[in-house]
N, C-alpha and C. Protein backbone atom coordinates (compact mmCIF):
# COMPACT_ATOMS: atom_id res chain seq x y z
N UNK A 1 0.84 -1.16 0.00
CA UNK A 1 0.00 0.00 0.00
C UNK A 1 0.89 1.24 0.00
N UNK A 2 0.57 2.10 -0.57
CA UNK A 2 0.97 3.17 -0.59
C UNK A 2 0.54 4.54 0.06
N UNK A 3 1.29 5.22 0.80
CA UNK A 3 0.45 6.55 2.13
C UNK A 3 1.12 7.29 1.42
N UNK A 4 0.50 8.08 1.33
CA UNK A 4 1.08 9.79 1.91
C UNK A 4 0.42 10.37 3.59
N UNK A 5 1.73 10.82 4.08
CA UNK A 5 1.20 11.27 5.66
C UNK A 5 1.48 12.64 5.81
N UNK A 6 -0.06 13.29 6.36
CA UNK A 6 0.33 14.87 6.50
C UNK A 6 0.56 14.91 8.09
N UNK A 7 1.22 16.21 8.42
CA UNK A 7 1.57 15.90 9.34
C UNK A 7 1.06 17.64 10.16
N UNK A 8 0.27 17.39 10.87
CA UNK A 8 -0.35 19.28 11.55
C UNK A 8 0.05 19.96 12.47
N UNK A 9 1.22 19.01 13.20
CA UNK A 9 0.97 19.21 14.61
C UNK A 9 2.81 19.61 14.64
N UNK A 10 3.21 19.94 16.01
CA UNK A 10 4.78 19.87 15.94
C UNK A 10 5.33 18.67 16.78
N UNK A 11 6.58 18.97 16.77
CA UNK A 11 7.28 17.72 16.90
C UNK A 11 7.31 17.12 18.28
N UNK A 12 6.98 18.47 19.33
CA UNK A 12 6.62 18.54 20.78
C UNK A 12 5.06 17.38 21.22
N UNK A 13 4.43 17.55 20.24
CA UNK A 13 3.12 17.16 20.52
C UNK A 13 3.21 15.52 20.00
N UNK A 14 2.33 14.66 21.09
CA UNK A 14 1.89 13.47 21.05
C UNK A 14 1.85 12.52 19.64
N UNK A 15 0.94 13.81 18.71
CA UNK A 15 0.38 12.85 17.36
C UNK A 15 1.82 13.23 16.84
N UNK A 16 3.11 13.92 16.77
CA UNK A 16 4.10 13.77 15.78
C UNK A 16 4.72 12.80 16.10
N UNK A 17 4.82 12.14 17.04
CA UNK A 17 5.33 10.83 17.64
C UNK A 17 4.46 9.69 17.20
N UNK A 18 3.31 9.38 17.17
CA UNK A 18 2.67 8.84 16.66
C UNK A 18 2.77 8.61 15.57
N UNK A 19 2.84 9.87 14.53
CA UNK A 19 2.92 9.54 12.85
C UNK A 19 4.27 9.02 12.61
N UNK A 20 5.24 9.75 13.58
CA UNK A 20 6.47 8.85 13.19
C UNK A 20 6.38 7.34 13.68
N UNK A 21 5.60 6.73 14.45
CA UNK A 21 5.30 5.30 14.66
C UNK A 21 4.97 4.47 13.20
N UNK A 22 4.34 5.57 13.24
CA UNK A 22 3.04 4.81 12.34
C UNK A 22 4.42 4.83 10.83
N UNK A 23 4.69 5.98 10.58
CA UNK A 23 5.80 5.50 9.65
C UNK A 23 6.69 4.53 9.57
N UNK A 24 7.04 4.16 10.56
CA UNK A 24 8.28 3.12 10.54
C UNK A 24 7.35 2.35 10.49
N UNK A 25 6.54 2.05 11.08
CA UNK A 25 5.78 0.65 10.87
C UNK A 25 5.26 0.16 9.92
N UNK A 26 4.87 1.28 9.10
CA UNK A 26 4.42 1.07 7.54
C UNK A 26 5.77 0.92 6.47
N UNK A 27 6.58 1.34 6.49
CA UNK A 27 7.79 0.93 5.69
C UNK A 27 8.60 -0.32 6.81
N UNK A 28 8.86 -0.67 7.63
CA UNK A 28 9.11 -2.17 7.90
C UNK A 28 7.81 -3.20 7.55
N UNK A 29 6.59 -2.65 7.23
CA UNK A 29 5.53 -3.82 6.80
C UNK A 29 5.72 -4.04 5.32
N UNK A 30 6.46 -3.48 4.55
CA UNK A 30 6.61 -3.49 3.19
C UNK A 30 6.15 -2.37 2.09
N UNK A 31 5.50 -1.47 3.21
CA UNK A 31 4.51 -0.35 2.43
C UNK A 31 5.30 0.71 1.59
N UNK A 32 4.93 1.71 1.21
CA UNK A 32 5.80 2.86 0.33
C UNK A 32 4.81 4.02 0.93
N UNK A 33 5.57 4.76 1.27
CA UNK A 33 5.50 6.06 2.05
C UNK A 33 6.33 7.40 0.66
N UNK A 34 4.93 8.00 -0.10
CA UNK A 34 5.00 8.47 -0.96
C UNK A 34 5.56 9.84 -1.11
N UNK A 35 4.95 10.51 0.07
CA UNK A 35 5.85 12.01 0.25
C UNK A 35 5.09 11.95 2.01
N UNK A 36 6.17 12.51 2.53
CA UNK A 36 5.71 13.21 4.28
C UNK A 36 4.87 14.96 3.74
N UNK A 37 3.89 14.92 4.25
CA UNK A 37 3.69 16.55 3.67
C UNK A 37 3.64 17.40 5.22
N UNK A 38 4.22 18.68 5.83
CA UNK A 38 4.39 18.94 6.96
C UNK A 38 3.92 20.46 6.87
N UNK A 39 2.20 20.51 7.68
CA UNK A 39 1.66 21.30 7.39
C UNK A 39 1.17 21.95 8.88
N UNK A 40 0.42 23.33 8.90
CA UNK A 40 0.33 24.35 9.59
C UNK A 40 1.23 24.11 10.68
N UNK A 41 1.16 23.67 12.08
CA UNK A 41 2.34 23.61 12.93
C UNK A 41 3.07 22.62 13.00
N UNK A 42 2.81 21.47 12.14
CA UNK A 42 4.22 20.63 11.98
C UNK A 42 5.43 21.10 11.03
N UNK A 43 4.84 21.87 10.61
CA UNK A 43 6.11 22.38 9.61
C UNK A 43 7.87 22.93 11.00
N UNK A 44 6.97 23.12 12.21
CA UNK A 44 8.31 23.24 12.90
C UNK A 44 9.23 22.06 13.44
N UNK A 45 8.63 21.10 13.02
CA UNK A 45 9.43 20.28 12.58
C UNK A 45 11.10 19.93 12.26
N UNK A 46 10.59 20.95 11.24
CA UNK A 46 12.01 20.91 9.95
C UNK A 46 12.91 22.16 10.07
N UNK A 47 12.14 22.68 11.41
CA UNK A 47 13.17 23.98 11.59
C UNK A 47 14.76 23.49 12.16
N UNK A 48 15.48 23.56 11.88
CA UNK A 48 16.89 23.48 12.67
C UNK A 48 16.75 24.13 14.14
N UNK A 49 16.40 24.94 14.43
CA UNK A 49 16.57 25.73 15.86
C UNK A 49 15.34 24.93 16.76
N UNK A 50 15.02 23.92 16.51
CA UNK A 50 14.37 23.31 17.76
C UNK A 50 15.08 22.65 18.36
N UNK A 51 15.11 22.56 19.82
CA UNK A 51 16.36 22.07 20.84
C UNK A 51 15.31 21.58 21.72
N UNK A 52 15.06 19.99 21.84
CA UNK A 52 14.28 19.61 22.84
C UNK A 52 14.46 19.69 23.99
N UNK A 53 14.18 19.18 25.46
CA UNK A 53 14.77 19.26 26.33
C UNK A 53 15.63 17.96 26.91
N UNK A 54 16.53 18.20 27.76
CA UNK A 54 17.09 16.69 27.21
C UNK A 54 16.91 15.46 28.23
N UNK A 55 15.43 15.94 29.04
CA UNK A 55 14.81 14.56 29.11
C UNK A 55 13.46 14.37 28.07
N UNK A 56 13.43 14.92 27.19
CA UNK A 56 12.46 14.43 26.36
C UNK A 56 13.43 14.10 24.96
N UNK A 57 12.11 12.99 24.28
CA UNK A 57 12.75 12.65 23.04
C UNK A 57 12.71 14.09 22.06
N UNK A 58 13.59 13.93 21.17
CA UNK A 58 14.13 14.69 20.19
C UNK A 58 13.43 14.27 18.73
N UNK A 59 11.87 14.41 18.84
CA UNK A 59 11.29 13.97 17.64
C UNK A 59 11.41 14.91 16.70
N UNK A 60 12.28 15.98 16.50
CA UNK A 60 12.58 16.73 15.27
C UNK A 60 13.60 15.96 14.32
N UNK A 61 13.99 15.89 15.48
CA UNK A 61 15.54 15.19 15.35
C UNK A 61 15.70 13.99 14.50
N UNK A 62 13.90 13.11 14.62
CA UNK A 62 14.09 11.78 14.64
C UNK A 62 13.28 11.75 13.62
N UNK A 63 12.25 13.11 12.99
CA UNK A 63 12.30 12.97 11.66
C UNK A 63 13.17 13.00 10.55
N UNK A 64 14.32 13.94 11.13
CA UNK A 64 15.17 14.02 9.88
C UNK A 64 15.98 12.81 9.82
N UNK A 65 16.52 12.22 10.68
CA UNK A 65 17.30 11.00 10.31
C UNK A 65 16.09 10.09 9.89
N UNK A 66 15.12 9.98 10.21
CA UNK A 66 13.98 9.14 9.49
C UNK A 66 13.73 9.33 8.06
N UNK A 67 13.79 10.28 7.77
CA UNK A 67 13.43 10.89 6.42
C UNK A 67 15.10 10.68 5.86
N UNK A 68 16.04 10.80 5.97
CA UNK A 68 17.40 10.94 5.40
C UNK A 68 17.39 9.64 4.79
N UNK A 69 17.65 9.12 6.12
CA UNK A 69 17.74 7.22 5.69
C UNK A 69 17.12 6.37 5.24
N UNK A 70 15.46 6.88 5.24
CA UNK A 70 15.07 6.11 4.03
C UNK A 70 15.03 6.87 2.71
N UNK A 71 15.36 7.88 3.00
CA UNK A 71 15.29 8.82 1.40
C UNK A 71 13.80 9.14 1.21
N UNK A 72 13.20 9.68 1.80
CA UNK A 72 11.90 9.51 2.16
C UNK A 72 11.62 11.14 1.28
N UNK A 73 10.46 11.52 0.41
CA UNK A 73 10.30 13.05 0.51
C UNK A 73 9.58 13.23 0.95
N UNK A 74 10.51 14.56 1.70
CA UNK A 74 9.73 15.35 2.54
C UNK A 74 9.29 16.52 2.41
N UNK A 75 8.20 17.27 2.87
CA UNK A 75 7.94 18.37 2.17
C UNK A 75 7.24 19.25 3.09
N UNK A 76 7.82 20.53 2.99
CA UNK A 76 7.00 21.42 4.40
C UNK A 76 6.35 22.53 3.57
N UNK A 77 4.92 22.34 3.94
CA UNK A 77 4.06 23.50 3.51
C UNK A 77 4.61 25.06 3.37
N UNK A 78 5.09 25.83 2.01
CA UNK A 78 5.80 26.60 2.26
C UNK A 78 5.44 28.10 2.62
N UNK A 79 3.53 28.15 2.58
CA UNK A 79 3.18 29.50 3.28
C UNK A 79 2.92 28.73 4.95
N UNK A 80 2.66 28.21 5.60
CA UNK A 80 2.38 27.40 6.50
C UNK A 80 4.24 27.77 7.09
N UNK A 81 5.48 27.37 6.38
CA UNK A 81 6.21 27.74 6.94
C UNK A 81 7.05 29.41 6.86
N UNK A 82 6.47 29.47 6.27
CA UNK A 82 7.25 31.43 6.24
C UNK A 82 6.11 32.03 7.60
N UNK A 83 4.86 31.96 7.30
CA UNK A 83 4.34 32.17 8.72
C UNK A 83 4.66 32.20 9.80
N UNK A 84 5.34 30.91 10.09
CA UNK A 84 6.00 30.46 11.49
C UNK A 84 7.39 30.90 11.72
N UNK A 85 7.74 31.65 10.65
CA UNK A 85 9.46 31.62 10.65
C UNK A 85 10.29 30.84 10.13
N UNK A 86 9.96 29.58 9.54
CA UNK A 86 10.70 28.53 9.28
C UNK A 86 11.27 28.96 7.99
N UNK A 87 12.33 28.78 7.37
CA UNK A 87 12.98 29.85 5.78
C UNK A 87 14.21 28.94 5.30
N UNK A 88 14.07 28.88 4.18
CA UNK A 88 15.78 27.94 3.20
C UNK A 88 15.98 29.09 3.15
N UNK A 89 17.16 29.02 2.46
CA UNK A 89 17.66 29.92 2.27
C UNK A 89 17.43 31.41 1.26
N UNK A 90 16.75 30.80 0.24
CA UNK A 90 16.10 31.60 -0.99
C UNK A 90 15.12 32.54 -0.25
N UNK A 91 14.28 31.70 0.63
CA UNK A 91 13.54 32.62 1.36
C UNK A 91 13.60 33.84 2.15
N UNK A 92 14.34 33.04 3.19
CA UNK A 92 15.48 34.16 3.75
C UNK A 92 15.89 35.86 2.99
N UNK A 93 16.48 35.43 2.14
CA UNK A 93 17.27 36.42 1.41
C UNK A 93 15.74 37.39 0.12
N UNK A 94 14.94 36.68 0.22
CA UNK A 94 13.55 37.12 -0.57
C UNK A 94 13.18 37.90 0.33
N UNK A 95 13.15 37.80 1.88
CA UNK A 95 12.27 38.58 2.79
C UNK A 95 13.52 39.04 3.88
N UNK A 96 14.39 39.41 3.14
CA UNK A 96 15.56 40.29 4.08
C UNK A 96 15.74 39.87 5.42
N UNK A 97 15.67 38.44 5.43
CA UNK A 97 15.66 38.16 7.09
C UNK A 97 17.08 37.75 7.31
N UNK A 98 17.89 37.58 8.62
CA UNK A 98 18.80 37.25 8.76
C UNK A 98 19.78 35.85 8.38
N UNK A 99 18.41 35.06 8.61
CA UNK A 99 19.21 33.69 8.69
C UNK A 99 18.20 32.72 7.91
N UNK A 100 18.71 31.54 7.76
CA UNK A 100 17.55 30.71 6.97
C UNK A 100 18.05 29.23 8.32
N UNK A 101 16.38 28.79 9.08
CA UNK A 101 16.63 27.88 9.77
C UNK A 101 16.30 26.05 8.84
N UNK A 102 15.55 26.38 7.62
CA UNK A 102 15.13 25.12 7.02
C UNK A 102 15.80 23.89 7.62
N UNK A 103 15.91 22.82 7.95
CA UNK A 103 17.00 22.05 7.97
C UNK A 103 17.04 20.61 6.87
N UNK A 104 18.15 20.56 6.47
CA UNK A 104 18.10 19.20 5.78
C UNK A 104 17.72 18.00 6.04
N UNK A 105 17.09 17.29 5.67
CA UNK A 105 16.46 17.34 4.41
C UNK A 105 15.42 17.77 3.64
N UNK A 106 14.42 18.83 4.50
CA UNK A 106 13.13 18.96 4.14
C UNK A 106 13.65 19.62 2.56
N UNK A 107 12.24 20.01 1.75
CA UNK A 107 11.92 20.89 1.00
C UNK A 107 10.66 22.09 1.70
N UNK A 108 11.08 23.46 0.99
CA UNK A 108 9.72 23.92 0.63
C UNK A 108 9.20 24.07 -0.60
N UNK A 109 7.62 23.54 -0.37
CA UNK A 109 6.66 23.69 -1.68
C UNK A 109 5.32 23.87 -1.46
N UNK A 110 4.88 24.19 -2.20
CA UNK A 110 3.37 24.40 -1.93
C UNK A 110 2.18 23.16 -1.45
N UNK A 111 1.24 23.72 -1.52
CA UNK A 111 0.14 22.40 -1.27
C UNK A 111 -0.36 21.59 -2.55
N UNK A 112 0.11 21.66 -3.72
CA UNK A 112 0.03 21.29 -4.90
C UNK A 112 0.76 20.05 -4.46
N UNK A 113 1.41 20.17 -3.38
CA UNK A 113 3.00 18.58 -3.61
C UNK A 113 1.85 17.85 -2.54
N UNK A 114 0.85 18.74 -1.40
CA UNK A 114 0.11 17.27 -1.07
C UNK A 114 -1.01 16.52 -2.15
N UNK A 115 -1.64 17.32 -2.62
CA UNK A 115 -2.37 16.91 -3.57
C UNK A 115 -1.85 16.43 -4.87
N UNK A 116 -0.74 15.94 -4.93
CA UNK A 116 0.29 15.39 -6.14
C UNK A 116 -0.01 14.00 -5.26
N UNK A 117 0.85 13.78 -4.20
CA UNK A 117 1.00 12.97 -2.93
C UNK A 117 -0.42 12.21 -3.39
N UNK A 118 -1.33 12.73 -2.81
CA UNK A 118 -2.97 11.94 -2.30
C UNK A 118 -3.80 11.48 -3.62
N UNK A 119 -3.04 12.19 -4.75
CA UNK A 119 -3.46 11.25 -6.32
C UNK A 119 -2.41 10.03 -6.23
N UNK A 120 -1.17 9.94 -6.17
CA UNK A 120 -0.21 9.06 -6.18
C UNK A 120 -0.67 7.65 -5.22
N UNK A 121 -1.04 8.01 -3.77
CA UNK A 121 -1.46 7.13 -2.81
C UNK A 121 -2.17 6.51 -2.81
N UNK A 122 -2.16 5.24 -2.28
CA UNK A 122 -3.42 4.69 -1.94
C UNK A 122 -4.53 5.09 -0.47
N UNK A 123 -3.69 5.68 0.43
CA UNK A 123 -4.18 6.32 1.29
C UNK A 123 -3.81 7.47 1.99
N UNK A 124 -4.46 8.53 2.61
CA UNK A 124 -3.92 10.05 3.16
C UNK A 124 -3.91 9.74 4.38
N UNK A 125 -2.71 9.35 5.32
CA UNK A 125 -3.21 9.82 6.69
C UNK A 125 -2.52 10.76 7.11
N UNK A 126 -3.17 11.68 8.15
CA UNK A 126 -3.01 12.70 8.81
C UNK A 126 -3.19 12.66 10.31
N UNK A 127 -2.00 13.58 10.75
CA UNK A 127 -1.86 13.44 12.07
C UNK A 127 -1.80 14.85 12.56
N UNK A 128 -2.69 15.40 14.16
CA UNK A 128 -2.64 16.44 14.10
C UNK A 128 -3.97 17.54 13.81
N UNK A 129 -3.44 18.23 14.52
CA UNK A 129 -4.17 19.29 13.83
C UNK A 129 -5.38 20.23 15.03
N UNK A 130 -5.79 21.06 14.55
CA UNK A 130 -6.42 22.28 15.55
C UNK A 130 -7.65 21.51 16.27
């Protein structure tokens, strides 16, 4: 089977731990995990400047080596992240800001890449959200 997983929430909160469950479990069952899409507050996520605390897990942390190592795409909603602050570098330098926190490996792209995703899939799950 094939997912695409959106993801709403941040990396602090319960369900981003969860979807990352639910990911590994679906690619060790044999499945294909089509694009991660990381939308309204999961997009902080993929910020570099999140520093958990260090008795809690480091689920920012544990998307990106999740996403690296399986080569997974990933993709952070890119008005969803200029909102929040989150910026590559192009961005950055588009809106005169100092620094760009994006971290590797994400992308930014629009919501066209979830709805690319949820034609491609056999199923949308989503985690998260208001």
């Amino acid at each position: 089977m094939k997912f695409a997983i959106a993801l709403h929430s941040p990396a602090h909160a319960p369900s981003s731990r969860r979807a990352l469950l639910f990911a590994k479990a679906a690619l060790a069952q044999g499945h294909e995990i089509v694009r991660l899409f990381f939308y309204q507050d999961g997009v902080h996520s993929a910020s570099g400047n999140v520093v958990s605390p260090q008795d809690e897990s480091d689920t920012a942390a544990q998307w990106r080596d999740f996403v690296t190592t399986h080569q997974l795409d990933g993709v952070v909603c890119i008005a969803a992240a200029l909102r929040r602050g989150v910026l590559n570098a192009e961005e950055a330098e588009r809106y005169s800001r100092p620094a760009a926190n994006l971290a590797a490996p994400w992308e930014l792209s629009g919501l066209g890449q979830l709805h690319d995703a949820i034609q491609a899939a056999d199923r949308l799950i989503c985690f998260g959200g208001p």
